[in-house]
Protein backbone atom coordinates (compact mmCIF):
# COMPACT_ATOMS: atom_id res chain seq x y z
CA UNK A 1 8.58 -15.72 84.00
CA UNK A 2 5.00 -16.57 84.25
CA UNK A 3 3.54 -13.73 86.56
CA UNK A 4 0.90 -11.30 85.73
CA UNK A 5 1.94 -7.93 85.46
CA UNK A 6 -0.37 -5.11 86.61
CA UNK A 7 -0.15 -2.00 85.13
CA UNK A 8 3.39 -3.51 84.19
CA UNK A 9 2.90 -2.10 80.61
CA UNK A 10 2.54 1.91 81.35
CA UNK A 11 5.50 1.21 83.40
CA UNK A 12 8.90 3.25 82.25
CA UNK A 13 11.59 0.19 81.86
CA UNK A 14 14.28 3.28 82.92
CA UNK A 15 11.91 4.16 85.98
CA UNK A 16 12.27 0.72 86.93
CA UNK A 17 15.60 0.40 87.11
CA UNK A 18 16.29 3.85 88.59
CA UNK A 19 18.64 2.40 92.05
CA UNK A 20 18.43 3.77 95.56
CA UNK A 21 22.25 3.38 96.34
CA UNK A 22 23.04 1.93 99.42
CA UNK A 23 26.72 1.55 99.38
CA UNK A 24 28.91 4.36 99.23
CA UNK A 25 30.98 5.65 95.87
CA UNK A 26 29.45 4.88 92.23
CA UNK A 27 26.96 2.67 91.31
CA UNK A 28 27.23 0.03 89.34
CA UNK A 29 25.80 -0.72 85.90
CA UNK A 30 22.06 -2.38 86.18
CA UNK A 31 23.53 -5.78 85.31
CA UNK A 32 26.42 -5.95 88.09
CA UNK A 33 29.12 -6.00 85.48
CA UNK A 34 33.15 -5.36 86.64
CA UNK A 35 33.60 -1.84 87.08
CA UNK A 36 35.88 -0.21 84.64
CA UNK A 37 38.56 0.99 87.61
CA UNK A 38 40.23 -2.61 89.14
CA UNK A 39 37.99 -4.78 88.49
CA UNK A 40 35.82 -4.49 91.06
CA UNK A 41 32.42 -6.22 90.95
CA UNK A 42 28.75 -4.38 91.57
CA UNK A 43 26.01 -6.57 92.83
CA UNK A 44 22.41 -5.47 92.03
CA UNK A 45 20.12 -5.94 95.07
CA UNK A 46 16.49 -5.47 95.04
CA UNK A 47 15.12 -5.75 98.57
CA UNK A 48 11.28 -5.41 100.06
CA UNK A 49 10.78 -2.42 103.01
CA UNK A 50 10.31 -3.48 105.69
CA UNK A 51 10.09 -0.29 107.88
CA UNK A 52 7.97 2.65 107.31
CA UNK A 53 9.21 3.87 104.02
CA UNK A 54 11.74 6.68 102.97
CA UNK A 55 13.05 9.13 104.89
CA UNK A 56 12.03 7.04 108.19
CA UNK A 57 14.32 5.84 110.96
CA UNK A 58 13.52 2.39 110.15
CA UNK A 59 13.14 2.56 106.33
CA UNK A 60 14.58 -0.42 104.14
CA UNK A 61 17.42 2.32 102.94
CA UNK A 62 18.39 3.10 106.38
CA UNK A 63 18.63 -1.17 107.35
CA UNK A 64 20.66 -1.78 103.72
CA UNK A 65 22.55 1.32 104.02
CA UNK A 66 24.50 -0.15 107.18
CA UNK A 67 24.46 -3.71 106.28
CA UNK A 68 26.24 -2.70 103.16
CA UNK A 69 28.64 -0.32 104.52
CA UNK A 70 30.09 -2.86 107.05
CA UNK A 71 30.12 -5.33 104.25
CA UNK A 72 31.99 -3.34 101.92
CA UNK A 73 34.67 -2.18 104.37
CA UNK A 74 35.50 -5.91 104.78
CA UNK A 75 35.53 -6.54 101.00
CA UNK A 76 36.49 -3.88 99.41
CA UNK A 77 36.52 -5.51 95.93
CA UNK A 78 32.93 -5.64 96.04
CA UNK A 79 30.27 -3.44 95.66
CA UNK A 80 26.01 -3.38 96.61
CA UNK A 81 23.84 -1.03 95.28
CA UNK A 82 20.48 -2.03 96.91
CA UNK A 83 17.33 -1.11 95.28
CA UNK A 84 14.45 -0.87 97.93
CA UNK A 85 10.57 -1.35 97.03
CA UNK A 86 7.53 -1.28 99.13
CA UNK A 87 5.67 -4.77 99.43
CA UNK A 88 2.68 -3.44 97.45
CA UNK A 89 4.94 -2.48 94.42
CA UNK A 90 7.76 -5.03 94.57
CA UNK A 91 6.61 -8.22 92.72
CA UNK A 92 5.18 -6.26 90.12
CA UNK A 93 8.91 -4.38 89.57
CA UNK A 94 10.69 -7.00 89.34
CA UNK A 95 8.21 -8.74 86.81
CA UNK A 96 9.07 -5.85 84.62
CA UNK A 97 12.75 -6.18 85.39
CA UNK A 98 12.47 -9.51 84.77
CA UNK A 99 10.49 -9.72 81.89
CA UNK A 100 12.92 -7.15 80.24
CA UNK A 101 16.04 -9.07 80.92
CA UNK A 102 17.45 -6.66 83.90
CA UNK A 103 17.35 -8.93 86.80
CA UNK A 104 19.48 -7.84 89.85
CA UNK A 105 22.04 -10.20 91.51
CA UNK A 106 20.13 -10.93 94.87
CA UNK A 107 16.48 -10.06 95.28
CA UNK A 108 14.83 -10.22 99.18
CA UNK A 109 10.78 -10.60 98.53
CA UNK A 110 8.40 -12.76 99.68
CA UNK A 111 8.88 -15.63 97.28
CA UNK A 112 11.07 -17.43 94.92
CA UNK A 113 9.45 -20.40 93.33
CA UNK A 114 8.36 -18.59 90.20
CA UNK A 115 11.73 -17.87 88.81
CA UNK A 116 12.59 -21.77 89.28
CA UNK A 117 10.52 -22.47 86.60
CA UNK A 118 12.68 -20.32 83.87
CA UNK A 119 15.98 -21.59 85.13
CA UNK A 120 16.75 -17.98 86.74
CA UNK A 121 17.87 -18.91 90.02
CA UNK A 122 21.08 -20.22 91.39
CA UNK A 123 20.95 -23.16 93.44
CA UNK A 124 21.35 -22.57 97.28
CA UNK A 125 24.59 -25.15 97.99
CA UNK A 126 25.85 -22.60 94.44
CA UNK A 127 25.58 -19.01 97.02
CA UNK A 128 25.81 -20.30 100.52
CA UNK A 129 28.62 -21.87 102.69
CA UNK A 130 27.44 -25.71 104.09
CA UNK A 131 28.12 -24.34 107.45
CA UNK A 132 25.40 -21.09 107.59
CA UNK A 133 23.15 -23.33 105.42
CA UNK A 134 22.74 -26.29 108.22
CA UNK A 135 22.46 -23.25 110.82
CA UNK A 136 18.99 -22.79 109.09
CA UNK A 137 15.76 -24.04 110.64
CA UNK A 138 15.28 -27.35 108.85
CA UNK A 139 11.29 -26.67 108.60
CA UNK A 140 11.95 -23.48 106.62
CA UNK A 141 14.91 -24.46 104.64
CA UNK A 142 13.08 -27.24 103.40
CA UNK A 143 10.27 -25.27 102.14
CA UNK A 144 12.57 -23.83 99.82
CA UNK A 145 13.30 -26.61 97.40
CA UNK A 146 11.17 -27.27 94.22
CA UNK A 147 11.31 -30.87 93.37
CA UNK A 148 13.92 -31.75 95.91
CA UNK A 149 16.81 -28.71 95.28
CA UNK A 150 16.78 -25.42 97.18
CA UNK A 151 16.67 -22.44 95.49
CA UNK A 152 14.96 -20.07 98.13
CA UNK A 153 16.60 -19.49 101.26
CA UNK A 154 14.87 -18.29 104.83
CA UNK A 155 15.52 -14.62 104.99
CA UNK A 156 13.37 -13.59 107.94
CA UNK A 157 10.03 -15.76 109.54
CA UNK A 158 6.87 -14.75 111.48
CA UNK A 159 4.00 -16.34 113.47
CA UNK A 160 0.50 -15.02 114.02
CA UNK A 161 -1.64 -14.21 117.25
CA UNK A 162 -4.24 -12.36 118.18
CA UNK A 163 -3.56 -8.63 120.15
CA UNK A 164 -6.41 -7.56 122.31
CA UNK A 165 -6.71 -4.25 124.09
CA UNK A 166 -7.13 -5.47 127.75
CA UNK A 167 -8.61 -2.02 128.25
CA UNK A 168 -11.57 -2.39 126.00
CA UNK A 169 -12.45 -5.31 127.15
CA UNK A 170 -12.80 -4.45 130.48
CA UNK A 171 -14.92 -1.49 129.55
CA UNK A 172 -17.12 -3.73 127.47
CA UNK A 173 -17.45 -6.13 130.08
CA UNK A 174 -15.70 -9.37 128.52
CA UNK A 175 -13.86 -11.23 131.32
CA UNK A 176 -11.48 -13.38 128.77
CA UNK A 177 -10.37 -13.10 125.15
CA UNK A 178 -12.75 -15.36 122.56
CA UNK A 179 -12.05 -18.84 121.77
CA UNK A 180 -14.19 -19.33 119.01
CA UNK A 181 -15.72 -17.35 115.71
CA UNK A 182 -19.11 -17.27 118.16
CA UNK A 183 -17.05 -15.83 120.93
CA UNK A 184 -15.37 -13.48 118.59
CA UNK A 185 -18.50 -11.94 117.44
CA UNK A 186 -20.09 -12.05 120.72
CA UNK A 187 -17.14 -9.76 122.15
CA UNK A 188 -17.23 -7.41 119.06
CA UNK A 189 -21.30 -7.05 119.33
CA UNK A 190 -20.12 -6.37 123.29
CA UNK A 191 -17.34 -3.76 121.82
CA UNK A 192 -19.39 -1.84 119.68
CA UNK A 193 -21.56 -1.70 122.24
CA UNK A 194 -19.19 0.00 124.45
CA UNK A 195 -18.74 2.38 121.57
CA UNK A 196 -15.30 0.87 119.84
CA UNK A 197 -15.08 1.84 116.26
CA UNK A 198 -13.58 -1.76 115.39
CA UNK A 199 -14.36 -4.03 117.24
CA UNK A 200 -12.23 -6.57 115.17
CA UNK A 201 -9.15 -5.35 113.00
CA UNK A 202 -9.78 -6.56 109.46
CA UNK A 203 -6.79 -5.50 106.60
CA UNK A 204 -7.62 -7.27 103.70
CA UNK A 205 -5.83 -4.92 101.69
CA UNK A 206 -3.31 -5.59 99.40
CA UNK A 207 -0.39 -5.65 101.75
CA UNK A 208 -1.28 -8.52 103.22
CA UNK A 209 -4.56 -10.04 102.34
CA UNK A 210 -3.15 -13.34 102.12
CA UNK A 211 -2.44 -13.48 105.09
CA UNK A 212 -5.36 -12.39 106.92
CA UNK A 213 -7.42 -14.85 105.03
CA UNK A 214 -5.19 -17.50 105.77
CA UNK A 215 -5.73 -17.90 108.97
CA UNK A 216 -9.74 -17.11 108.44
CA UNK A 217 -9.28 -20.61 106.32
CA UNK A 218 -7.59 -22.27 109.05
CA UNK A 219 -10.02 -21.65 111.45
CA UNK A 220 -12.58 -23.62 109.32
CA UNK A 221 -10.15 -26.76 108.50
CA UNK A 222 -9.17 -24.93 105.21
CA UNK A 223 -6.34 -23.54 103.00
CA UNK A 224 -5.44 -22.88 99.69
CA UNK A 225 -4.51 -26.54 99.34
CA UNK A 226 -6.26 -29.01 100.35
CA UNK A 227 -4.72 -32.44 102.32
CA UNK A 228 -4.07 -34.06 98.46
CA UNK A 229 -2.07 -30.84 97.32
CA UNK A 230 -4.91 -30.03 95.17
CA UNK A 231 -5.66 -26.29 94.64
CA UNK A 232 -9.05 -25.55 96.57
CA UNK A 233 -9.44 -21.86 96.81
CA UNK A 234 -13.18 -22.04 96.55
CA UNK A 235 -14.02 -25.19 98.83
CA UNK A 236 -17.02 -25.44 100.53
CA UNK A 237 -15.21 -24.62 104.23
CA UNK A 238 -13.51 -21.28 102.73
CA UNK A 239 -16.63 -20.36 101.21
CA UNK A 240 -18.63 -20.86 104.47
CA UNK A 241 -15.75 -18.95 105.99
CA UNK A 242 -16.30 -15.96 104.18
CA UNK A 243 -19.75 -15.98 104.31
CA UNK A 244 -19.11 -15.86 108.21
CA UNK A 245 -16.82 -12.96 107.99
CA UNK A 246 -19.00 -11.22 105.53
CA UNK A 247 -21.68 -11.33 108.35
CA UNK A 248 -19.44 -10.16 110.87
CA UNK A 249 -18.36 -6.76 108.14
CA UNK A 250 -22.07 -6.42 107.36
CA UNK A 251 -22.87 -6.19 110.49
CA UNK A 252 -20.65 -3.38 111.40
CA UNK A 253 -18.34 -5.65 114.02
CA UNK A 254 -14.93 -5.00 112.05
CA UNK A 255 -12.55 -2.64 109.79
CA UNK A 256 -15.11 -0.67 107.18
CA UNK A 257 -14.27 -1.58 103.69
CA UNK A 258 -11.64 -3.87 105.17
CA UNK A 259 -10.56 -4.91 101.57
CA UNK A 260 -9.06 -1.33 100.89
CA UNK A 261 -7.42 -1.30 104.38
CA UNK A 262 -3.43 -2.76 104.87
CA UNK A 263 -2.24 -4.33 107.89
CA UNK A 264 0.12 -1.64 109.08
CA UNK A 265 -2.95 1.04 109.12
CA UNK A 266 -5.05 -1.82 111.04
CA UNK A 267 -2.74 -1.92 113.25
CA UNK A 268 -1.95 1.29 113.99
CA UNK A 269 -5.42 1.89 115.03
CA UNK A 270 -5.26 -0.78 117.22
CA UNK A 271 -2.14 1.16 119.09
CA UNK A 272 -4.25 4.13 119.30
CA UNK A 273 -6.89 2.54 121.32
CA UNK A 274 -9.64 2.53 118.04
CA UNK A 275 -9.59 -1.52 117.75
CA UNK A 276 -10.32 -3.92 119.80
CA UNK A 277 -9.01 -7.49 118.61
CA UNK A 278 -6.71 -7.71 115.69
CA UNK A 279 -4.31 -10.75 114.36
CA UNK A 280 -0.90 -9.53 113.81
CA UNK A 281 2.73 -10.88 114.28
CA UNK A 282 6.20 -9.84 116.57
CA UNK A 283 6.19 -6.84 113.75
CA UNK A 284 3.55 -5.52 114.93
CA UNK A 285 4.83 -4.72 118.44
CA UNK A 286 6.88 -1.96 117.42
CA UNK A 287 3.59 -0.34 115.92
CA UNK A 288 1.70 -0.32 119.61
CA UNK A 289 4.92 0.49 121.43
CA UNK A 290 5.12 3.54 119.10
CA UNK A 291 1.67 4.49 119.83
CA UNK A 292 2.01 4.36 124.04
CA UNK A 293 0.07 0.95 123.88
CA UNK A 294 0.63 -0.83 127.02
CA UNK A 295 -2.18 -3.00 128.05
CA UNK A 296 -2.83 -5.37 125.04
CA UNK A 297 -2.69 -9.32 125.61
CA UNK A 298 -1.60 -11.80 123.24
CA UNK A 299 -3.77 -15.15 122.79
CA UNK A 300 -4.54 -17.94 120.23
CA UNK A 301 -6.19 -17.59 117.09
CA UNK A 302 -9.87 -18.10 117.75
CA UNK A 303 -10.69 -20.84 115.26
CA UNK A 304 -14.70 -21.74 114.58
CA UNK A 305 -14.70 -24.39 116.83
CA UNK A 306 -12.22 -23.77 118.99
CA UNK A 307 -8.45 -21.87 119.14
CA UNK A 308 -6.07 -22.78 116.32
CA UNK A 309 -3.90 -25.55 117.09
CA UNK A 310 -1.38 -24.25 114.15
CA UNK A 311 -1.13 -20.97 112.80
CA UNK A 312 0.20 -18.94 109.82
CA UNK A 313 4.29 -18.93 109.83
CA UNK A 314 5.51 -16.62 107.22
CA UNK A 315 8.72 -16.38 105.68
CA UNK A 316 10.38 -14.27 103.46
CA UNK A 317 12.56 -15.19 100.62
CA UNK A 318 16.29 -14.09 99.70
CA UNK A 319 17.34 -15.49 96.53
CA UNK A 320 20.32 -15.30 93.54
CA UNK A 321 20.11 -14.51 90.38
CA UNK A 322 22.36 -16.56 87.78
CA UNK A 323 22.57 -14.54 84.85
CA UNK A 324 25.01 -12.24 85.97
CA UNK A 325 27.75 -14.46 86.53
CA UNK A 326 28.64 -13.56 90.29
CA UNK A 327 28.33 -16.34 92.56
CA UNK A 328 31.19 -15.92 94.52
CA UNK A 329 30.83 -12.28 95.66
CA UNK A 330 27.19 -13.01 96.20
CA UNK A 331 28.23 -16.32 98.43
CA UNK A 332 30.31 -13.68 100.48
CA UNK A 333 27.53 -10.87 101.21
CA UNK A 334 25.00 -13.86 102.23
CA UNK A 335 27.61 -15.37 104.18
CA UNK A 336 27.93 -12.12 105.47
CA UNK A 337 24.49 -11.43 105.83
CA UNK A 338 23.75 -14.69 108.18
CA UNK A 339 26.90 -14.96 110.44
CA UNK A 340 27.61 -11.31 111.06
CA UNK A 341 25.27 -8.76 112.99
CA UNK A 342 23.03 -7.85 110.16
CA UNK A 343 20.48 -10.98 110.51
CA UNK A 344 20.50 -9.99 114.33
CA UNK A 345 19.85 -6.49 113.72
CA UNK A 346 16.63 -7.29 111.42
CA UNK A 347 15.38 -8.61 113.97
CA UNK A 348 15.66 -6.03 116.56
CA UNK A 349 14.46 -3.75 114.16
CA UNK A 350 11.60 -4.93 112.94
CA UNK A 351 10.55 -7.67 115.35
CA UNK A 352 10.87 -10.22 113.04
CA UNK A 353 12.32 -13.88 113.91
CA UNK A 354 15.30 -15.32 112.84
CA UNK A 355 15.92 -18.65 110.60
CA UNK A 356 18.20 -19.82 112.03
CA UNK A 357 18.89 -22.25 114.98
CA UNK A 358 21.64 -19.81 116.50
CA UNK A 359 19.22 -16.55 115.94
CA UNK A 360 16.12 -18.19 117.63
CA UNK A 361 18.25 -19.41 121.01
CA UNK A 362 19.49 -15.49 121.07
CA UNK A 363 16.20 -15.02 121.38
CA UNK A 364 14.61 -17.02 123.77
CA UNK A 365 14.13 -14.76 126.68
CA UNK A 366 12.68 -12.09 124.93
CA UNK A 367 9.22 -12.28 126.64
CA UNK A 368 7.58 -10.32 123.82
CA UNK A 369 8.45 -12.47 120.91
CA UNK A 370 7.93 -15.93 123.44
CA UNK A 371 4.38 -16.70 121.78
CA UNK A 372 5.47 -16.00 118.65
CA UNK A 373 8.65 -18.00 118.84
CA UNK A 374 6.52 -20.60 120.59
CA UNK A 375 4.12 -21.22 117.83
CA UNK A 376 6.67 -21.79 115.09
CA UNK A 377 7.23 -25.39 115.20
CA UNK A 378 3.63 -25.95 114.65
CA UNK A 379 3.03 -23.61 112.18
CA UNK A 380 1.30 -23.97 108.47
CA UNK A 381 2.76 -22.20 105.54
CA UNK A 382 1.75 -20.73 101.83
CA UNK A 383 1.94 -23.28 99.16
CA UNK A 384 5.40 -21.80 98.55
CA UNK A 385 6.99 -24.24 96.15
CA UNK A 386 4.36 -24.11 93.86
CA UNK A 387 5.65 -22.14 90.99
CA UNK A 388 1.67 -20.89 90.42
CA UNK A 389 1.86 -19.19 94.00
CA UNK A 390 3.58 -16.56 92.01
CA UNK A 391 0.33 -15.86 90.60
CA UNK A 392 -2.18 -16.57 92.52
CA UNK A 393 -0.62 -14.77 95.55
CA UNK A 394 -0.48 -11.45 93.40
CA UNK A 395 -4.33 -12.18 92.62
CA UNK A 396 -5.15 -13.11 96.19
CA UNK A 397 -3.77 -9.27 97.40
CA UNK A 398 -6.02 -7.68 94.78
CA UNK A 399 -9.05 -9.47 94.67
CA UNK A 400 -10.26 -11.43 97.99
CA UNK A 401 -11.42 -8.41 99.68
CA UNK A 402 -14.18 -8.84 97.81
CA UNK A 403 -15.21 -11.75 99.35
CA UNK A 404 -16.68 -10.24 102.17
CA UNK A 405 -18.17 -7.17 100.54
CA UNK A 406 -19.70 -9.08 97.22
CA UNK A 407 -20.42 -12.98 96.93
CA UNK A 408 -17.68 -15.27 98.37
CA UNK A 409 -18.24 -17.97 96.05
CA UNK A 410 -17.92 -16.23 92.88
CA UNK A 411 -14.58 -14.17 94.23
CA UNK A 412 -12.85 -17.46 95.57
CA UNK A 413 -14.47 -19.15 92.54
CA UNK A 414 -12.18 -16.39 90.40
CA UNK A 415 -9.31 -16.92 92.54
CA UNK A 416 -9.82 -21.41 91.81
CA UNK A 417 -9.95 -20.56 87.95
CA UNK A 418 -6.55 -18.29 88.19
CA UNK A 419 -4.45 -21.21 90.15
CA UNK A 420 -6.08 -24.33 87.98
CA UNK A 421 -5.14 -21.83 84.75
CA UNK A 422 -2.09 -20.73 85.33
């Protein structure tokens, strides 16, 4: 597959494959082969974390561990040994997985359309039952197809807001939360005033730095894309964006060094009291309820002209692998998966929203997750289906913090040359 490895080289193939077990007996082989006693049949699962790593009440082990337990006890011919990876390690894993022939059954990530390219990926209709499939938000299904056939499906979604602490903003005298990116700065200068570290939560790490920037580009009419489907990393309104932000960083009004900084730290600043405006998502919740934050409002985006009238919707990808030959038992655990409690619980856990129509209506009187739930219809998403986001996202983690600490025409200038390359 066509993805840039990093580091992938002084990576141990054996280290790679070395499986967190989450079902309950012996593991399988790496390839999901039958096992040697009945027949039964191992599926390899490779899954993002989506809690606070191992050894935490809400790691990714923990989630799996009970999804696959009440799986298996209703099909006892089949088997899941789940293989759990934190977001800033996963795509580079499974590139060496990949790229060595060892590719699990199912992977859960945050996208799909580079393996379309090789041929690697079953086709949707090939791993899910018609009915769970049309129970899928048609918006989100839809964005993964490449060239008209789904290979990706919906495995979890999110929309973006902005958290302020209502506290802090009494204390620094602002009456409302901003608008604009001149309101924005106006309450931060008004923040540090009052003697808030960060005034404005800025993770540009590599957890997420995507993301963050995303929505900086929408604010200014831009995007990755542009209206034609043209790559346009470095035009002139994300380039003026950055040069804003990089004023707003120089000038002391956000996270320091925001491009080593990750979301989850960002935010867990704001929940103990040190930030004062932040974007984050319905995952983020559990982070300020965890830290005894109570008075934080939710509002738009503030765009450069005005609030956003879209904003970021993410979604993250579950997917099947065809080389192993298992599309039936791997047709049952998504089946599983989607109709059982397991989709549900994901949600509860982690505050994240459902895909499909059923999930979402279980939902709606959750008064937390109501903005968030809200804004999905009108949301804009990654340039998923374009087989080079599998690069170019990687590339966008490790390198666009740099736009606001060095010049933000040669980094998104950097970042143009990787997508038009690749």
């Amino acid at each position: 597959m066509n993805i840039k490895l990093v580091g992938g080289a002084a990576l141990g193939l054996a280290t790679m494959l070395v499986l967190s077990s989450c079902g309950s007996g012996d593991s399988g082989t790496a390839t999901g082969d039958q096992a040697a006693d009945g027949g039964q049949v191992t599926l390899k699962m490779v899954a993002a974390d989506y809690g606070d790593g191992p050894g935490k009440p809400n790691s990714g082990e923990t989630f799996w561990r009970g999804v696959v337990d009440e799986f298996q006890a209703a099909n006892p011919g089949i088997k899941v040994d789940v293989q759990v990876i934190n977001w800033n390690d996963i795509d580079k894993q499974v590139a060496t997985m990949v790229q060595n022939g060892q590719v699990p059954d199912i992977l859960q990530t945050g996208d799909y359309s580079g393996f379309v390219q090789d041929g690697l990926l079953h086709k949707v209709d090939e791993v899910l039952s018609p009915n769970v499939s049309g129970d899928l938000l048609q918006k989100f299904a839809d964005f993964g197809k490449v060239d008209g056939t789904a290979y990706g499906i919906p495995f979890v979604s999110s929309a973006r807001a902005m958290f302020y602490n209502k506290e802090l903003f009494s204390k620094a005298g602002i009456a409302e939360p901003p608008k604009t990116w001149d309101e924005l700065k106006a309450a931060a200068e008004k923040l540090k005033a009052a003697g808030v570290s960060q005034p404005f939560g800025l993770p540009l790490g590599q957890e997420e730095a995507q993301g963050e920037s995303f929505l900086w580009m929408l604010g200014n009419g831009g995007g990755y894309k542009d209206a034609s489907g043209k790559w346009a990393i470095n035009s002139p309104q994300n380039v003026e964006t950055f040069t804003y932000v990089k004023g707003l960083v120089d000038a002391g009004l956000t996270t320091p060094n925001p491009g080593t900084k990750d979301r989850k730290t960002v935010w867990e600043d704001f929940g103990a009291g040190k930030v004062g405006m932040v974007n984050g998502g319905p995952m983020s919740i559990p982070i300020f309820d965890a830290a005894g934050l109570k008075d934080y409002g939710v509002t738009a985006i503030p765009g450069k002209a005005g609030p956003l009238d879209t904003t970021l919707g993410v979604m993250d990808w579950i997917m099947a692998f065809n080389k192993n030959g298992h599309p039936a038992e791997i047709k049952k655990f998504l089946d599983f998966f989607y109709t059982g409690s397991a989709a549900q619980k994901i949600s509860d856990t982690y505050k994240l929203l459902p895909v499909t129509n059923g999930g979402i209506e279980k939902l709606s009187g959750d008064e937390k997750l109501k903005p968030f739930l809200d804004a999905l219809p009108n949301a804009s998403f990654y340039p998923f289906q374009d087989p080079k986001w599998a690069v170019v996202n990687p590339q966008i983690k490790q390198t666009i913090g740099g736009a606001v600490k060095d010049d933000p025409a040669k980094v998104l200038g950097e970042l143009q040359k990787t997508a038009e390359s690749s």
